[in-house]
C-alpha atoms as a PDB file:
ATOM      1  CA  UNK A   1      35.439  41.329-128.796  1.00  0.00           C
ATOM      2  CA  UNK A   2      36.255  37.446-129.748  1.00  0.00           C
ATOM      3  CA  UNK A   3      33.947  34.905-129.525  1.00  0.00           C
ATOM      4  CA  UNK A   4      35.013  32.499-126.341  1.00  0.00           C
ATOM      5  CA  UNK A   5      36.164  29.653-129.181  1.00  0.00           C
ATOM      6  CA  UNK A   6      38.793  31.993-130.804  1.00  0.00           C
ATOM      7  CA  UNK A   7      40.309  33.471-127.174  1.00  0.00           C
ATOM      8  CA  UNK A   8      40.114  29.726-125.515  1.00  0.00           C
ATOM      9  CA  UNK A   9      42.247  28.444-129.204  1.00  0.00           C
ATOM     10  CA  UNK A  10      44.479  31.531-129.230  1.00  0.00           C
ATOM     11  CA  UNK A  11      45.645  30.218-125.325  1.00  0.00           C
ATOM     12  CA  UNK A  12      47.172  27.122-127.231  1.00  0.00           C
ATOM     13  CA  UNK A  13      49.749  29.285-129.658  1.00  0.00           C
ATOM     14  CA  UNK A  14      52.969  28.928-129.183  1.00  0.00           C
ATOM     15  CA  UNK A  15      55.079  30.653-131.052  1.00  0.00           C
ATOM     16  CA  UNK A  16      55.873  33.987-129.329  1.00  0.00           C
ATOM     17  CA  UNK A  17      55.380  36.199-132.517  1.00  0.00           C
ATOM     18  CA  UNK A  18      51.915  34.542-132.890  1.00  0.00           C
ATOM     19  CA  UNK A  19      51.130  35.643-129.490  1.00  0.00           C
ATOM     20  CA  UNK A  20      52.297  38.982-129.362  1.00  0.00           C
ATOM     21  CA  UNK A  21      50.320  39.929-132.543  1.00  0.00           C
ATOM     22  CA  UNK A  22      47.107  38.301-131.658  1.00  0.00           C
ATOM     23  CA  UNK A  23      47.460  39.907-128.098  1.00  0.00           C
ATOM     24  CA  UNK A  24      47.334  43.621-130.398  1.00  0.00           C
ATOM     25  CA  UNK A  25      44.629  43.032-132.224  1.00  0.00           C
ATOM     26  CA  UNK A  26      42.517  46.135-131.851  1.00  0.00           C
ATOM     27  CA  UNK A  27      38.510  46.962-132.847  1.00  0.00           C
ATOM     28  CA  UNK A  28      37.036  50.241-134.347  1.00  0.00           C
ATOM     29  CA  UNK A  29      34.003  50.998-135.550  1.00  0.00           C
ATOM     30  CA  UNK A  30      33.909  51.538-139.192  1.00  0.00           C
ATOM     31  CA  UNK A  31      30.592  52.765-141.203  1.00  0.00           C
ATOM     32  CA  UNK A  32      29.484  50.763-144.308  1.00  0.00           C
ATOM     33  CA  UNK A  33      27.774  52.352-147.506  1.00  0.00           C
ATOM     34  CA  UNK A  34      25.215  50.097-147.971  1.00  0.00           C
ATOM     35  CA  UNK A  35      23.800  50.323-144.883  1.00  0.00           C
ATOM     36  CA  UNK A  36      23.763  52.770-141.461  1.00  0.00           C
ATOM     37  CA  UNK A  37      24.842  50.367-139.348  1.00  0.00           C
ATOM     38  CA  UNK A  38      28.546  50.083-138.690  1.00  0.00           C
ATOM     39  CA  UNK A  39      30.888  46.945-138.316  1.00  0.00           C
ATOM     40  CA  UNK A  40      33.446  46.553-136.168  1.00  0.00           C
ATOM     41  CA  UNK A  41      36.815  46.036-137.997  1.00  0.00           C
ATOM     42  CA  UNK A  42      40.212  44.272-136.677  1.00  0.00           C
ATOM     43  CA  UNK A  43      43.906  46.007-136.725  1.00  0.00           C
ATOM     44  CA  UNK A  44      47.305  45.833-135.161  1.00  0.00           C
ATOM     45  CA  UNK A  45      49.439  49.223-134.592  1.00  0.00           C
ATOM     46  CA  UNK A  46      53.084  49.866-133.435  1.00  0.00           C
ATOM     47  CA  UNK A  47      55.619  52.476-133.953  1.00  0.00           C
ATOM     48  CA  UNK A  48      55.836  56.140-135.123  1.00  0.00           C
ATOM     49  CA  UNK A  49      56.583  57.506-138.227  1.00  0.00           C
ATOM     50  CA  UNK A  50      55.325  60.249-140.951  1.00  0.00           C
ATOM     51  CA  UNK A  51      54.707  57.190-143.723  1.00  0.00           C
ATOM     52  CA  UNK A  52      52.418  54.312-141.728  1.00  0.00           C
ATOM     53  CA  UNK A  53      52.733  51.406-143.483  1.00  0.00           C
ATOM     54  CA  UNK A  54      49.677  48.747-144.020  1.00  0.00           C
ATOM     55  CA  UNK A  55      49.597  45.221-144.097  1.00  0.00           C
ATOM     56  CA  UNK A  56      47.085  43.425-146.407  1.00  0.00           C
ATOM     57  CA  UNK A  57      46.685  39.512-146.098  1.00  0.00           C
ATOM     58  CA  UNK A  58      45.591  36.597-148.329  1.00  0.00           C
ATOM     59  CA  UNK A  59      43.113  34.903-149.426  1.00  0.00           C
ATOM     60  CA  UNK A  60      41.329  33.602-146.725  1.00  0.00           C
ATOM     61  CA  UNK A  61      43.381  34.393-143.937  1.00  0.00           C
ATOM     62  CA  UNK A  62      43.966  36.961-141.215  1.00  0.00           C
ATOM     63  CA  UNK A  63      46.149  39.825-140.078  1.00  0.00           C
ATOM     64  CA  UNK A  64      48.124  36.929-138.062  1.00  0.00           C
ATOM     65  CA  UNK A  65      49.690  36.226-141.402  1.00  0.00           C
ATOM     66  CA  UNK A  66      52.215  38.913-140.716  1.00  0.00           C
ATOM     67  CA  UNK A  67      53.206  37.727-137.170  1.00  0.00           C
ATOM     68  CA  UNK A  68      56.815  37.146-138.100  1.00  0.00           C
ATOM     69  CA  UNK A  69      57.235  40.322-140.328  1.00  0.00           C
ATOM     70  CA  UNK A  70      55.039  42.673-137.995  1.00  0.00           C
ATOM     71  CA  UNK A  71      57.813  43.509-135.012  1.00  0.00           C
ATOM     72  CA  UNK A  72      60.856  43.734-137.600  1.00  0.00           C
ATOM     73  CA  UNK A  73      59.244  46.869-139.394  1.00  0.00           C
ATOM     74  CA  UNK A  74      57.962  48.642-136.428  1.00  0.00           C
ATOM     75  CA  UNK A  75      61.491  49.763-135.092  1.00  0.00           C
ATOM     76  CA  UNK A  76      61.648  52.661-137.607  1.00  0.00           C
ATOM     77  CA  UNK A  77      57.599  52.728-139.224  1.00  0.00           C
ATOM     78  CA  UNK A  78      53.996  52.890-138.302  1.00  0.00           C
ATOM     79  CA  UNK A  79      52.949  49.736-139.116  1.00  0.00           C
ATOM     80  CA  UNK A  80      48.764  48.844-139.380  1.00  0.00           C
ATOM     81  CA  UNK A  81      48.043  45.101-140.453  1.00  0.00           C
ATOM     82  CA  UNK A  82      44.263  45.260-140.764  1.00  0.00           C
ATOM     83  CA  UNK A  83      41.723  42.291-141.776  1.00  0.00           C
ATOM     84  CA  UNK A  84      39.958  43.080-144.948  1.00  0.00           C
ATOM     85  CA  UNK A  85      36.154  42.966-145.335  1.00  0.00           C
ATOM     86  CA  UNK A  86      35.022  39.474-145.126  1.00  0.00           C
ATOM     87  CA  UNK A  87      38.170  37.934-143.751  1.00  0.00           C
ATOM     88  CA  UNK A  88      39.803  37.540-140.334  1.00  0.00           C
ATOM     89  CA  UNK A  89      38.396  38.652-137.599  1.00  0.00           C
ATOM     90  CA  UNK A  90      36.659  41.874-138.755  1.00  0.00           C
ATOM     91  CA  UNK A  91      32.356  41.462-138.137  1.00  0.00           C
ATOM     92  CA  UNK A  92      30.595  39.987-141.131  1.00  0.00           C
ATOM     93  CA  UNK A  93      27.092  40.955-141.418  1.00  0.00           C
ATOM     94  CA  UNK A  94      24.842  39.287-143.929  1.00  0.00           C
ATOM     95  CA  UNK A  95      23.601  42.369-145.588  1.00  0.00           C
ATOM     96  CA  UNK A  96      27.082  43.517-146.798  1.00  0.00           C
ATOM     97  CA  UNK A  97      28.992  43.363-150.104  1.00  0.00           C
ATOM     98  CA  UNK A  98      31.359  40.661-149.438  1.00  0.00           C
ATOM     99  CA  UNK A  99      33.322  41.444-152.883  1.00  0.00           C
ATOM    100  CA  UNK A 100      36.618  43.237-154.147  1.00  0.00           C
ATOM    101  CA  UNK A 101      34.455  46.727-154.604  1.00  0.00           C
ATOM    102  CA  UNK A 102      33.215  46.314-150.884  1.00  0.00           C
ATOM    103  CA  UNK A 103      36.666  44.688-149.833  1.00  0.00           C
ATOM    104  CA  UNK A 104      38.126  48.509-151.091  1.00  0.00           C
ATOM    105  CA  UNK A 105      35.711  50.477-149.340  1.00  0.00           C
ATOM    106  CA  UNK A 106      35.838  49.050-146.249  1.00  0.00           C
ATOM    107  CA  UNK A 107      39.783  49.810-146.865  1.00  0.00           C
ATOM    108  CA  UNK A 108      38.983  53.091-147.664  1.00  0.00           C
ATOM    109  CA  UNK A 109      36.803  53.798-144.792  1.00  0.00           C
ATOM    110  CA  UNK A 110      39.451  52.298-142.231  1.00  0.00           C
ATOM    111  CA  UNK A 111      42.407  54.584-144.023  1.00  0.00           C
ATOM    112  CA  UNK A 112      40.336  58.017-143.756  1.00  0.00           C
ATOM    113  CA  UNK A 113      38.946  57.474-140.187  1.00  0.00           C
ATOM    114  CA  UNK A 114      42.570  55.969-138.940  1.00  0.00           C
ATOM    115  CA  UNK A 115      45.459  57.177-141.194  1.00  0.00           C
ATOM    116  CA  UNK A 116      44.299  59.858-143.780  1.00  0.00           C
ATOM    117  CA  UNK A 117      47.368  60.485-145.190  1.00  0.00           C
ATOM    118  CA  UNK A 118      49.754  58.607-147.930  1.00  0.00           C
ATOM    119  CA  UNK A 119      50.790  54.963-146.694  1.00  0.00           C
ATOM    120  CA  UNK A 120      53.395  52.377-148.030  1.00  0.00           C
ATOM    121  CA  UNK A 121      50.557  49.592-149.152  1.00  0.00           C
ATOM    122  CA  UNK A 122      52.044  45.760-148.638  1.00  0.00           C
ATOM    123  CA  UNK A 123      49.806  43.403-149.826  1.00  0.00           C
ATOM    124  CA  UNK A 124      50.240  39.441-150.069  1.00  0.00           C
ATOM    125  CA  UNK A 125      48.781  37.031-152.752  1.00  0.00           C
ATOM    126  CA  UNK A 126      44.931  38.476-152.385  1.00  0.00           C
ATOM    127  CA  UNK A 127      46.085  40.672-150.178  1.00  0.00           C
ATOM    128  CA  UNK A 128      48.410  42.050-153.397  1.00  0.00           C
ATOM    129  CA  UNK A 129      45.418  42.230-155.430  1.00  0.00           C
ATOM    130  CA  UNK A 130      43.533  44.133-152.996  1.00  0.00           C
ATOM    131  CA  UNK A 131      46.688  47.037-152.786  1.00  0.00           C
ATOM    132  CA  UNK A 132      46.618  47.012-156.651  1.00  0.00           C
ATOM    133  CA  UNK A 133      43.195  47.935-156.770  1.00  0.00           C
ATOM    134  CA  UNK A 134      43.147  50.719-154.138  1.00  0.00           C
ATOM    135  CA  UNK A 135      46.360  52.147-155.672  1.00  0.00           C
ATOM    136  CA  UNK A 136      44.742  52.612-158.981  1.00  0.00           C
ATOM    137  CA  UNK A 137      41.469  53.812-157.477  1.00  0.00           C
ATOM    138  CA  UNK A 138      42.845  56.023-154.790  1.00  0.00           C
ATOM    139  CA  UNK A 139      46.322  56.656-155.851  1.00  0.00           C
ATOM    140  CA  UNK A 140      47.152  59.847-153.746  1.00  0.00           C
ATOM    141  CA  UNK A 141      46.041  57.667-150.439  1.00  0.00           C
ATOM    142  CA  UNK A 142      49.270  55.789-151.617  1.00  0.00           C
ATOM    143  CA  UNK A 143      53.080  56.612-150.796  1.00  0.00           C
ATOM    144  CA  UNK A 144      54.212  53.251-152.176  1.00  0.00           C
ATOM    145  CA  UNK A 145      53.596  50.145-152.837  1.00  0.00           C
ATOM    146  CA  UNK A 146      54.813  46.666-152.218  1.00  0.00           C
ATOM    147  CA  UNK A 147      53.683  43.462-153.380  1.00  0.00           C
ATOM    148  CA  UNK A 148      54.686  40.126-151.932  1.00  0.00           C
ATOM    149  CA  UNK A 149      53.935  37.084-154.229  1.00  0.00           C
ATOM    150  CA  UNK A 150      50.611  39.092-155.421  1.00  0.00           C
ATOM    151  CA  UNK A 151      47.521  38.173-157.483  1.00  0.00           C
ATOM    152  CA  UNK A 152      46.153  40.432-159.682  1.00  0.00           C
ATOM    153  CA  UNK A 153      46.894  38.907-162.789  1.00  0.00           C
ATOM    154  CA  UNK A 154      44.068  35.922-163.338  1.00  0.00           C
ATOM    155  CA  UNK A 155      41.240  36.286-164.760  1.00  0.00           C
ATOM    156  CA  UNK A 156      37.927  35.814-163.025  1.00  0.00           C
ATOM    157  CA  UNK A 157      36.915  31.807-162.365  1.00  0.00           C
ATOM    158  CA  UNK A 158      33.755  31.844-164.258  1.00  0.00           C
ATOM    159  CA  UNK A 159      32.079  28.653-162.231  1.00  0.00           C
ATOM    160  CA  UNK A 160      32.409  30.630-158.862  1.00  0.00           C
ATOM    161  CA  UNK A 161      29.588  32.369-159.996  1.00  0.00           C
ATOM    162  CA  UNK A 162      27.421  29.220-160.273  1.00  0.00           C
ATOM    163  CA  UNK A 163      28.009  27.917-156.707  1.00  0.00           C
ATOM    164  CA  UNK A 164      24.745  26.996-155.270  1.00  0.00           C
ATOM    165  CA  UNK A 165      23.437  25.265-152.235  1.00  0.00           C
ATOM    166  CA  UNK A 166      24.364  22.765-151.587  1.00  0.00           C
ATOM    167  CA  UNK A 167      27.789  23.060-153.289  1.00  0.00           C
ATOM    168  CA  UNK A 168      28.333  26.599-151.565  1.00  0.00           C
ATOM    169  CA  UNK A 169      28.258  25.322-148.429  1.00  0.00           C
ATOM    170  CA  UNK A 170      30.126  21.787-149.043  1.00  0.00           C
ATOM    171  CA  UNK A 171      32.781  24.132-150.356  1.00  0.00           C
ATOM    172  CA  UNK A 172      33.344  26.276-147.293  1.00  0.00           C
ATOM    173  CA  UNK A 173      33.032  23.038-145.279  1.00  0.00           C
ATOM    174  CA  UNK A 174      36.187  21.561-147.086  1.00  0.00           C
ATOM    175  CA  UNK A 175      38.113  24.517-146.491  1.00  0.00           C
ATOM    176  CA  UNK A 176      37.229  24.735-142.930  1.00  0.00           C
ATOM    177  CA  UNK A 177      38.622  20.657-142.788  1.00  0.00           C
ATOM    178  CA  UNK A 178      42.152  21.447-140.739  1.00  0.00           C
ATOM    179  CA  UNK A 179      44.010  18.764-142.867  1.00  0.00           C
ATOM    180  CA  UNK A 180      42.792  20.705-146.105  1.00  0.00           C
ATOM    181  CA  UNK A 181      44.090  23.742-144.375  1.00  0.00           C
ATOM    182  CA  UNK A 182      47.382  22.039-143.566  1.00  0.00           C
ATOM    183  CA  UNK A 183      47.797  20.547-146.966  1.00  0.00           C
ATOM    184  CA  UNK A 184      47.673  24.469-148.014  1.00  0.00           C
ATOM    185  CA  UNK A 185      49.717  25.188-145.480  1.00  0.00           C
ATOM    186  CA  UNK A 186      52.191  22.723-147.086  1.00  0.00           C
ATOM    187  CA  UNK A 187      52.046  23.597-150.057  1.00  0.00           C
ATOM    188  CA  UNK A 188      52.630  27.681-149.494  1.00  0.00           C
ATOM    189  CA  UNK A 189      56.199  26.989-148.348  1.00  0.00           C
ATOM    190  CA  UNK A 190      59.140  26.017-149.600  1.00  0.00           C
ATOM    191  CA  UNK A 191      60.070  24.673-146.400  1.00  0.00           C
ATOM    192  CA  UNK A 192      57.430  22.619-144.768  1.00  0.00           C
ATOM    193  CA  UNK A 193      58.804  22.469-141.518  1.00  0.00           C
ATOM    194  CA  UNK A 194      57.090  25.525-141.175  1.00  0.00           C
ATOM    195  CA  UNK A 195      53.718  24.282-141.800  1.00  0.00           C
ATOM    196  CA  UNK A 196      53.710  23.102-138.257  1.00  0.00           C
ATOM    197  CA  UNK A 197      50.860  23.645-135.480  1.00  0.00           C
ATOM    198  CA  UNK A 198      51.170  27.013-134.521  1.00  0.00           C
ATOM    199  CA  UNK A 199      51.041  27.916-138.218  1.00  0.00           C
ATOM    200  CA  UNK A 200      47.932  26.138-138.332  1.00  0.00           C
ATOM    201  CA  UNK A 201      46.284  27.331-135.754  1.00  0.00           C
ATOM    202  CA  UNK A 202      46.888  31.290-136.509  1.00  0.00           C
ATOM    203  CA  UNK A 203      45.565  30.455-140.071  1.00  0.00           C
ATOM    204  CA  UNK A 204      42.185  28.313-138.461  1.00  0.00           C
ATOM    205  CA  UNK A 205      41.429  30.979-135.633  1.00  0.00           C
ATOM    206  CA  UNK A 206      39.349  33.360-137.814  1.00  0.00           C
ATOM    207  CA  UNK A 207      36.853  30.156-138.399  1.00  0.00           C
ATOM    208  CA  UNK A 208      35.291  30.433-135.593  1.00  0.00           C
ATOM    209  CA  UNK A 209      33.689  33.828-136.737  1.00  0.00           C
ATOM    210  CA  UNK A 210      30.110  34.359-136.843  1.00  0.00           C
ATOM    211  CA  UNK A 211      29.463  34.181-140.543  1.00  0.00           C
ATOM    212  CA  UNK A 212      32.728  33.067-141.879  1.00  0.00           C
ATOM    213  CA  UNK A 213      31.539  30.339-144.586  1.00  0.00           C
ATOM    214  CA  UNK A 214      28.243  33.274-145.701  1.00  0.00           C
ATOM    215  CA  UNK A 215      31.007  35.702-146.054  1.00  0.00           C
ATOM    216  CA  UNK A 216      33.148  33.488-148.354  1.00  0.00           C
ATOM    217  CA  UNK A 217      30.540  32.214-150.415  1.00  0.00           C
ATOM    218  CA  UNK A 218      29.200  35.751-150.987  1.00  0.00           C
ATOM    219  CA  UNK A 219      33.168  36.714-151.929  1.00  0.00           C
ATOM    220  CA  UNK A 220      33.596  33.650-154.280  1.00  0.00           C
ATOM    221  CA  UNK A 221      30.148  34.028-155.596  1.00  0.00           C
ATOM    222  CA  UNK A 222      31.312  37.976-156.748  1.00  0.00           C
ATOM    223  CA  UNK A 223      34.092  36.654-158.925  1.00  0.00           C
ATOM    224  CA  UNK A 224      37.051  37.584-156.919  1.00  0.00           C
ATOM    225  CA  UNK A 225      40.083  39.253-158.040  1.00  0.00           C
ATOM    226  CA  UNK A 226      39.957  39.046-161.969  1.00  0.00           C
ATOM    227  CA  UNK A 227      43.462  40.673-163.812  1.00  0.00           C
ATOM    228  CA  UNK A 228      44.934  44.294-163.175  1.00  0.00           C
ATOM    229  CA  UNK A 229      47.214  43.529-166.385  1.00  0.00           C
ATOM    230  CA  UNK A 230      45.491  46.370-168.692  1.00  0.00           C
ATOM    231  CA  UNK A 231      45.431  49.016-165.964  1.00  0.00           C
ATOM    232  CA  UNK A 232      49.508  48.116-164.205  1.00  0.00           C
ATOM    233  CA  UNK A 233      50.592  51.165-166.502  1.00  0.00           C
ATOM    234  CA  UNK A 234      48.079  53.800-164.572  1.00  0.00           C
ATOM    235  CA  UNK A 235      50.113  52.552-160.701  1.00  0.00           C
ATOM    236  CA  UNK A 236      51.885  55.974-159.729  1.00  0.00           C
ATOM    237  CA  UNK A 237      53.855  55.000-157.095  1.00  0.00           C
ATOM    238  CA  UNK A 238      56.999  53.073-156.547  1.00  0.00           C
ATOM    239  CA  UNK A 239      56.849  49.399-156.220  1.00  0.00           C
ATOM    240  CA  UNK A 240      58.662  46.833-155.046  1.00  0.00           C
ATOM    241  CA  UNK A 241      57.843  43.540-155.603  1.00  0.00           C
ATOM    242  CA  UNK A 242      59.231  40.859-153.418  1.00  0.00           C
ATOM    243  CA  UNK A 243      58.876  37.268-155.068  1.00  0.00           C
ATOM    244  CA  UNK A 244      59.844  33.249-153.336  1.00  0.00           C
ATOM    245  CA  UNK A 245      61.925  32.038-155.949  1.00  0.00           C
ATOM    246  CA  UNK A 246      59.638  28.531-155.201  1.00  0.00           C
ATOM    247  CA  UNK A 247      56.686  29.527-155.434  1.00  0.00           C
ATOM    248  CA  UNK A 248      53.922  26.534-156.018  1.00  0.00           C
ATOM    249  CA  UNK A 249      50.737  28.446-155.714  1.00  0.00           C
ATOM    250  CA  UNK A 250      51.342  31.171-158.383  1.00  0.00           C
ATOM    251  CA  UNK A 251      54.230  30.451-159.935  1.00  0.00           C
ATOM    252  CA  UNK A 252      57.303  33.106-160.662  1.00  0.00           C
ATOM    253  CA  UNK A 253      55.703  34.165-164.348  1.00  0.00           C
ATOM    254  CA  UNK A 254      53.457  36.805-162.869  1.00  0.00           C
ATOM    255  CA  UNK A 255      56.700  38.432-161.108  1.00  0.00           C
ATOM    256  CA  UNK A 256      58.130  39.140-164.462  1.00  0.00           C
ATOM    257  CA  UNK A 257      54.754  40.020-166.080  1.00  0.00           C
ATOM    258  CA  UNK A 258      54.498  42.834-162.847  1.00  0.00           C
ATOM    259  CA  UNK A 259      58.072  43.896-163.187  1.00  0.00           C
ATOM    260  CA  UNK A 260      57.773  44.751-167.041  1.00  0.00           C
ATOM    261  CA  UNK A 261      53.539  45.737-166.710  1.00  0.00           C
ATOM    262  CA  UNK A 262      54.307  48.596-163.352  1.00  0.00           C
ATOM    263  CA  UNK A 263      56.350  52.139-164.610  1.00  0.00           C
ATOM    264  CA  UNK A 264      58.572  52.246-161.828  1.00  0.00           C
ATOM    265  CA  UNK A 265      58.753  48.787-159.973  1.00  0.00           C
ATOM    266  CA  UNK A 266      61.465  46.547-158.940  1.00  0.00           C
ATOM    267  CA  UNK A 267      61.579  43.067-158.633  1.00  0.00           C
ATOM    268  CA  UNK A 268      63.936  41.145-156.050  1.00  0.00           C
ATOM    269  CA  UNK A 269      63.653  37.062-155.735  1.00  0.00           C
ATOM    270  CA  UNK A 270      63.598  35.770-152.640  1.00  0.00           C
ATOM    271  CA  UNK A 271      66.202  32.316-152.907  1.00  0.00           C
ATOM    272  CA  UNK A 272      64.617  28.831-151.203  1.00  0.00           C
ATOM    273  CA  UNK A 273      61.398  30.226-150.652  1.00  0.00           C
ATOM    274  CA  UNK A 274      57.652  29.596-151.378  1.00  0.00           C
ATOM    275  CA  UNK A 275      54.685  31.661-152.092  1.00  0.00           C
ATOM    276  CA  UNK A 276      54.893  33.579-148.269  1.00  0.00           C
ATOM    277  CA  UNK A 277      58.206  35.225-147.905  1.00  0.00           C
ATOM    278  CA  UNK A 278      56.913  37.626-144.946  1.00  0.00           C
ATOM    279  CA  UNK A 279      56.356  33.931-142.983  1.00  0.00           C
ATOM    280  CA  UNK A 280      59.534  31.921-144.241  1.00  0.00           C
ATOM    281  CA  UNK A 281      62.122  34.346-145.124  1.00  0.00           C
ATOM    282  CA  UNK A 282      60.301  37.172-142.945  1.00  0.00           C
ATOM    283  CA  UNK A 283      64.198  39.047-141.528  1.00  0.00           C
ATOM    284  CA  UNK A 284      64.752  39.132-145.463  1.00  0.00           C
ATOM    285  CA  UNK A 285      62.117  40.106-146.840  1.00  0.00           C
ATOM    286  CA  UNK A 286      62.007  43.134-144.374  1.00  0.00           C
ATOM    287  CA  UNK A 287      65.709  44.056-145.116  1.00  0.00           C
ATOM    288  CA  UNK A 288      64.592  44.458-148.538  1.00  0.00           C
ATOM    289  CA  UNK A 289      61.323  46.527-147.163  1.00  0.00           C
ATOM    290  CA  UNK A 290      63.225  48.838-145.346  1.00  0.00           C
ATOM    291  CA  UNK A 291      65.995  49.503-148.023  1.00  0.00           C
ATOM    292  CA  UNK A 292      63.671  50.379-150.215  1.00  0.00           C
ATOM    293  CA  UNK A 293      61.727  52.951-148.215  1.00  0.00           C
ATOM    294  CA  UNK A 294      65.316  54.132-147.284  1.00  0.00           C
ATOM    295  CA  UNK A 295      66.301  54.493-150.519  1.00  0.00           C
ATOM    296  CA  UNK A 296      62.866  55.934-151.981  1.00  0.00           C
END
């Protein structure tokens, strides 16, 4: 199922989480709307339980994101991580809709053909933007919800609309640059002993798709994630949001704006840590996870 680039790099990780997650990583067949054809989508799965829980990842990144929080949830939950449309290691054909509205099908499709019934939605940064937008859309599909340093509160970038060859493509090769990557990396904790190889290696693996740079130009080019503020009210289910106290790449504003904007959310800080508290504080932040099913 992986190109021989991505299984010949994954032999080089190191830490053990990072290997045990990769070495789940499942494929399924999943249709697409605009087309017959179907496109074969990545996932992870452990545990039992009558609430399955779903992962969502960031911006540019992979299910490998939740390597560290993964195992400490699947003790007493279902647990799915899944790569969103466009991103990690799920196929990315050319003729698809590389955008938030084909990002939520695609999520759609995977939860009626593997789940199809309510879910706890966790979402990260995108990945938090992605969860908003099904919850509003599809709200009985979701249980709860739980964001973890989330966007979903910026407007749209006007000028990503405007990227043209050869800038498109000069962009994408910048962010495929591993010291770019690792100056990201950097800059995501609060700790950056953390940024080390292995971190960097689970977060350049999904480069090596077919496609990768066509995909994120085509998502960039659609405008992204633009703000959820006016529609927060409309969220039905409980919500926890989980926030690093430092985070650099979004700031702690929107956690406030979230808590007050979402009827019945709750907001817990997570102390000496950046914008990825499932990858620097991850025994933490899934205390807080699991108290808050337990108590829901």
């Amino acid at each position: 199922m992986f190109p021989n680039a991505i299984t010949e790099s994954a032999k080089k990780l190191t830490e053990s989480s990072s290997i045990e997650l990769f070495n789940k990583i499942q494929f399924t067949h999943l249709p697409c709307d605009t087309s017959k054809q179907e496109i074969m989508s990545s996932y992870a799965v452990e545990g039992e339980s009558d609430t399955p829980m779903v992962l969502l990842h960031g911006f540019d990144s992979s299910l490998l994101e939740y390597r560290r929080l993964f195992p400490l949830l699947t003790e007493k939950h279902q647990v799915w991580a899944l790569d969103l449309l466009g991103f990690g290691f799920t196929e990315r054909k050319e003729f698809l809709s590389f955008s938030p509205e084909g990002i939520k099908t695609h999520l759609y499709n995977f939860w009626s053909k593997m789940i199809a019934k309510p879910m706890v939605l966790v979402g990260a940064s995108m990945g938090g933007a992605t969860a908003i937008d099904f919850a509003l859309t599809y709200p009985d599909a979701v249980d709860k919800l739980i964001l973890l340093d989330s966007g979903g509160l910026t407007k749209k970038p006007i000028m990503s609309r405007f990227l043209f060859p050869p800038l498109d493509f000069l962009a994408t090769e910048f962010l495929r640059n591993l010291k770019v990557r690792q100056s990201i990396s950097e800059t995501a904790y609060c700790d950056r002993t953390y940024a080390h190889e292995d971190a960097l290696r689970c977060a350049a693996l999904h480069l090596e798709c077919e496609n990768w740079n066509k995909a994120l130009i085509s998502f960039t080019k659609s405008g992204g994630y633009g703000s959820f503020a006016s529609n927060l009210a409309d969220i039905k289910a409980k919500t926890l949001i989980i926030w690093g106290k430092n985070d650099k790449i979004l700031g702690i504003k929107p956690a406030h704006q979230f808590e007050k904007m979402i009827p019945q959310s709750k907001l817990i800080w997570i102390e000496n840590c950046g914008h990825v508290p499932h990858l620097e504080k991850a025994d933490i932040t899934a205390q807080h996870i699991l108290e808050f099913l337990s108590q829901s």
